[in-house]
Protein backbone atom coordinates (compact mmCIF):
# COMPACT_ATOMS: atom_id res chain seq x y z
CA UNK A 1 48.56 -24.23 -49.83
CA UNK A 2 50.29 -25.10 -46.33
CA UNK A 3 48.35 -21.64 -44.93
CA UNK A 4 45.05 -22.29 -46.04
CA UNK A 5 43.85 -24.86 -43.61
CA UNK A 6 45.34 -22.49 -40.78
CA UNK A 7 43.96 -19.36 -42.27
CA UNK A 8 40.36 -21.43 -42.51
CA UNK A 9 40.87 -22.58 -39.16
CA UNK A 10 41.56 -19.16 -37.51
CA UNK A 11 38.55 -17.46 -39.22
CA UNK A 12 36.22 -20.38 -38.00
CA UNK A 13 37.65 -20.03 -34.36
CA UNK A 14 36.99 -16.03 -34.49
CA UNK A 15 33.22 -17.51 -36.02
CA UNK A 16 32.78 -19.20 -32.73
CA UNK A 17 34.33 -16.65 -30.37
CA UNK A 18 32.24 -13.98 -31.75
CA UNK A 19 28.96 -16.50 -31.23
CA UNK A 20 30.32 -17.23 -27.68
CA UNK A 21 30.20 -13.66 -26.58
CA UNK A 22 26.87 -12.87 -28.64
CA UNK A 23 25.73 -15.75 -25.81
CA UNK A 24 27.30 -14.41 -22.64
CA UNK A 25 26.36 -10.89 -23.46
CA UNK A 26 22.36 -11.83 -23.83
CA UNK A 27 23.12 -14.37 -20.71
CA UNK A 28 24.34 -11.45 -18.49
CA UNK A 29 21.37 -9.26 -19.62
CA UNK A 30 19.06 -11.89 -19.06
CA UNK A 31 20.04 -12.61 -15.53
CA UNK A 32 20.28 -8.46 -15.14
CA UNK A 33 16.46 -8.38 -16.15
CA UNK A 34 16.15 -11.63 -13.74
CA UNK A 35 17.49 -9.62 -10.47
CA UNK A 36 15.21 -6.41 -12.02
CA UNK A 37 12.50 -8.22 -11.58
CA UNK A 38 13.18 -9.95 -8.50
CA UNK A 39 13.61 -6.81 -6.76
CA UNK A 40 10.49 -5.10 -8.21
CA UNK A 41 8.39 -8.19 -6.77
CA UNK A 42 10.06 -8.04 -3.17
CA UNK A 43 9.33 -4.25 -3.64
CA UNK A 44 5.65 -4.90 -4.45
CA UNK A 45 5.48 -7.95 -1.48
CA UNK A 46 6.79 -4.87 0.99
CA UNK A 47 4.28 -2.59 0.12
CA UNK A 48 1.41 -4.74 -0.07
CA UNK A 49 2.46 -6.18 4.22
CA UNK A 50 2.73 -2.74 4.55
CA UNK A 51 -0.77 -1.66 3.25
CA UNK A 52 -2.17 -4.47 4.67
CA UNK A 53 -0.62 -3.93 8.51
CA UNK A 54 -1.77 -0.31 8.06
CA UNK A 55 -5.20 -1.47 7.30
CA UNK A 56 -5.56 -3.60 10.10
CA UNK A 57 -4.64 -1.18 12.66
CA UNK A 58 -7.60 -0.42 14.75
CA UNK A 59 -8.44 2.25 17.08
CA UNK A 60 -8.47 1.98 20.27
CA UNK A 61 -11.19 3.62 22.12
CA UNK A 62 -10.97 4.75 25.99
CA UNK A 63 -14.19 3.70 27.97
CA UNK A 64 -14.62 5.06 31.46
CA UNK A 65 -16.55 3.09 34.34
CA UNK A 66 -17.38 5.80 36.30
CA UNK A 67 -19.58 8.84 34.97
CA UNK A 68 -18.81 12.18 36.25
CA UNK A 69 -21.76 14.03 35.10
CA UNK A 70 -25.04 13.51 36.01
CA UNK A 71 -27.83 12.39 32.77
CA UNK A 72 -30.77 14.34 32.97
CA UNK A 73 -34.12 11.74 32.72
CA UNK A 74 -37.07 13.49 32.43
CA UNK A 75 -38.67 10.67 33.79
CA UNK A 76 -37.12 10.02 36.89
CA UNK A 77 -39.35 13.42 38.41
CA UNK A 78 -42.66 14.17 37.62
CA UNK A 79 -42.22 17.48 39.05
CA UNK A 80 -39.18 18.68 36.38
CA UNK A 81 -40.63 18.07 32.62
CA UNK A 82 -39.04 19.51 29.58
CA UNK A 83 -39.89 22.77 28.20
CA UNK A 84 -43.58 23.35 26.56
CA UNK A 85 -45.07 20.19 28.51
C-alpha cells in the first residue's frame, strides 16, 4: 500500500506534463502563425507604397521658349492661300 500514493502521484505528474507541452506546442505555433502573418502584412504595406509611388510618378515634359521653325498662317499674306482657293 506504501507505493500506491507514489505510483498515483507519478502518473498524475506525467498527466500534467503531457498537458503542459500540449500548451507550449500550440503556444509556439500560435506565435509562428503570429510572425506569418506579420510579415505577409509588412509585405502587402511594401507593395502597396510601392504601387502607389509608381503611380504618382509623373512625366515630365520639355517645353522650349524659342521656336526654330517657322508656322505657316495662311492669313498673315493674302497673296499665298492654300491649295484650291
Amino acid at each position: 500500500m506504501g507505493r500506491r500514493p507514489s505510483g498515483l502521484l507519478m502518473v498524475g505528474y506525467l498527466a500534467v506534463l503531457r498537458v503542459a507541452v500540449k500548451m507550449d506546442r500550440e503556444r509556439k505555433r500560435l506565435a509562428a502563425e503570429a510572425r506569418a502573418e506579420r510579415a505577409r502584412r509588412r509585405r502587402e504595406r511594401r507593395r502597396a507604397l510601392e504601387l502607389a509611388a509608381r503611380q504618382q510618378e509623373a512625366e515630365v515634359i520639355e517645353f522650349s521658349t524659342h521656336q526654330t521653325e517657322e508656322i505657316f498662317d495662311q492669313y498673315a499674306e493674302p497673296e499665298r492661300r492654300a491649295v484650291g482657293d
